[in-house]
C-alpha atoms as a PDB file:
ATOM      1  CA  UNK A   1      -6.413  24.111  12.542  1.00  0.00           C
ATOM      2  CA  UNK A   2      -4.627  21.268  10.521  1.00  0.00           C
ATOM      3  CA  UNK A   3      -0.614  20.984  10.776  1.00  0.00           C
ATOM      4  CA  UNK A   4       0.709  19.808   7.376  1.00  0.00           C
ATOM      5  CA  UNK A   5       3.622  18.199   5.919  1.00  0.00           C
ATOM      6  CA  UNK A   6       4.385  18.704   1.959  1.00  0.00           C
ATOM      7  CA  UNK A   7       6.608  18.211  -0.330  1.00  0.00           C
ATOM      8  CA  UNK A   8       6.242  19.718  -4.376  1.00  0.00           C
ATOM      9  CA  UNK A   9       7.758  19.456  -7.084  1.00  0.00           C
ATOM     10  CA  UNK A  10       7.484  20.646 -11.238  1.00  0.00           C
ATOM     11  CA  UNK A  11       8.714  21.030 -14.315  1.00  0.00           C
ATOM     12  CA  UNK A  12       9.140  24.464 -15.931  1.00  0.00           C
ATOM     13  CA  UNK A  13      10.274  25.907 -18.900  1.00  0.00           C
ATOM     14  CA  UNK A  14      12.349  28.663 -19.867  1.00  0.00           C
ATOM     15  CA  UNK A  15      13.539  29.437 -23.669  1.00  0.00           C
ATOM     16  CA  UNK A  16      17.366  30.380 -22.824  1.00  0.00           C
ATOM     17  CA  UNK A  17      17.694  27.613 -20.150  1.00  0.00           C
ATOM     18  CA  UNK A  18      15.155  24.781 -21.160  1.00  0.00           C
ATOM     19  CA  UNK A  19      13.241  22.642 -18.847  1.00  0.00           C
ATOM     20  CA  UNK A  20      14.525  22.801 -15.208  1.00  0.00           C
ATOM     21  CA  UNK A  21      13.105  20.749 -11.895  1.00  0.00           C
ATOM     22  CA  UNK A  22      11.923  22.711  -9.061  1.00  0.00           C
ATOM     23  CA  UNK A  23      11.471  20.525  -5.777  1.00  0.00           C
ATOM     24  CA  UNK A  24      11.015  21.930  -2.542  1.00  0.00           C
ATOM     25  CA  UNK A  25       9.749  20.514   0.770  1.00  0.00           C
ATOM     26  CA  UNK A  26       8.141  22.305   3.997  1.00  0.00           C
ATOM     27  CA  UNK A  27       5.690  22.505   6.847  1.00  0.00           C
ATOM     28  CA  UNK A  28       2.197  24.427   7.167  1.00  0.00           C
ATOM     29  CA  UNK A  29      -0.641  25.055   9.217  1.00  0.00           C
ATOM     30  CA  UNK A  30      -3.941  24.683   7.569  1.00  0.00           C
ATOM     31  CA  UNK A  31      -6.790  27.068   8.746  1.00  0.00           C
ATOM     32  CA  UNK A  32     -10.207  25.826   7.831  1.00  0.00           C
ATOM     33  CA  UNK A  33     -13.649  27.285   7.690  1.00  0.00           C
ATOM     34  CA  UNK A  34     -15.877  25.149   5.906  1.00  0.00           C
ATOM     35  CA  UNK A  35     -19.126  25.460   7.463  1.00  0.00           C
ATOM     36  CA  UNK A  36     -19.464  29.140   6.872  1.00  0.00           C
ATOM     37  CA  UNK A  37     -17.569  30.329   3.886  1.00  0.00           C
ATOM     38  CA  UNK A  38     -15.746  27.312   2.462  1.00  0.00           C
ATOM     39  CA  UNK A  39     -12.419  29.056   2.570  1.00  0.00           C
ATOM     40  CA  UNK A  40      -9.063  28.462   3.974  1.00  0.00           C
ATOM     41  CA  UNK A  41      -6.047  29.973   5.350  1.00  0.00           C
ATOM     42  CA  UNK A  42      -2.418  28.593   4.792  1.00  0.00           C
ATOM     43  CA  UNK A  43       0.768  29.527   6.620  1.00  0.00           C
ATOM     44  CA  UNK A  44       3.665  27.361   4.908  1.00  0.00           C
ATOM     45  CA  UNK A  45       7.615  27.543   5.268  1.00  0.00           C
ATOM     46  CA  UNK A  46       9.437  25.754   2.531  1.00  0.00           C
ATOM     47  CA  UNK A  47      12.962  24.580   1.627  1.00  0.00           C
ATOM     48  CA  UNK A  48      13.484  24.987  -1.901  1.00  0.00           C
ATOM     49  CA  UNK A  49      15.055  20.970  -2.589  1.00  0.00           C
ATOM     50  CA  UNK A  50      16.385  21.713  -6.360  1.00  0.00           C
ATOM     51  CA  UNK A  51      16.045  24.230  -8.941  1.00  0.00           C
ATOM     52  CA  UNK A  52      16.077  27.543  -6.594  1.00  0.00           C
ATOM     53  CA  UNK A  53      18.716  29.633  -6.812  1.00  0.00           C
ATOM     54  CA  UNK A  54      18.919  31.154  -2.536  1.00  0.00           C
ATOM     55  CA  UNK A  55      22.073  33.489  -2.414  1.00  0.00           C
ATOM     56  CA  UNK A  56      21.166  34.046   0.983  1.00  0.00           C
ATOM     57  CA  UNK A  57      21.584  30.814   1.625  1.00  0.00           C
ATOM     58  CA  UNK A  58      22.445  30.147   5.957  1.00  0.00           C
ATOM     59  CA  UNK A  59      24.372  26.674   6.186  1.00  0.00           C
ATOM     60  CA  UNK A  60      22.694  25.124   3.643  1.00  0.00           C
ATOM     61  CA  UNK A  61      18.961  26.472   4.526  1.00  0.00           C
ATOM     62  CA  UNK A  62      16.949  28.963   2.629  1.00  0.00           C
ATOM     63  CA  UNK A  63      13.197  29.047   3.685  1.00  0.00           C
ATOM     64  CA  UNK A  64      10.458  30.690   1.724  1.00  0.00           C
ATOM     65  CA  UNK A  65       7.464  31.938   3.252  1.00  0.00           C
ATOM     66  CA  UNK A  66       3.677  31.657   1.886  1.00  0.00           C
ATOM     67  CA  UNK A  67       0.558  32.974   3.297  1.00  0.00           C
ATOM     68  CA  UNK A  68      -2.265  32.448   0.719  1.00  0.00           C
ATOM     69  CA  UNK A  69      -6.282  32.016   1.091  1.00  0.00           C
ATOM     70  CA  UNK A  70      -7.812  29.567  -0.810  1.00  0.00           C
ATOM     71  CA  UNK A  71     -11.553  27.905  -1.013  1.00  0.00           C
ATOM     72  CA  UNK A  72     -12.560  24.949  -2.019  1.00  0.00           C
ATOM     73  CA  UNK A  73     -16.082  23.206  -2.942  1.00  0.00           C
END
C-alpha cells in the first residue's frame, strides 16, 4: 500500500466553449500487486482546482471520488 499525493491538470476542447483548463488536486492510496498479476488498485479523492463546475459545492470544497484498476508492465 502506497499513500499518494497528486495534482493534474489539462487542456480540453469543446466547439461552443473553446479550450478550457481543468486542474484539480487530491490524495490516494495506491494498492500494488506486482509480483503476481502486475495490476493495481487506486482509491483517490480530488478537489477539482479550475474548470469544474460543483453546484454542490460545501464552503468552497467539492471532492470527487475515483476507484479505478490499472496494470502496468
Amino acid at each position: 500500500m502506497v499513500p499518494t499525493a497528486f495534482v493534474d491538470a489539462a487542456l480540453a476542447r469543446d466547439d461552443t466553449k473553446g479550450a478550457t483548463a481543468l486542474a484539480s488536486t487530491g490524495l490516494g492510496v495506491r494498492l500494488l500487486v506486482p509480483r503476481f498479476v502486475r495490476t493495481g488498485l487506486r482509491i483517490d479523492i480530488a478537489q477539482p482546482l479550475t474548470g469544474i463546475n460543483c453546484p454542490a459545492a460545501t464552503a468552497g470544497f467539492c471532492p470527487g471520488l475515483n476507484i479505478g484498476v490499472f496494470q502496468f508492465f
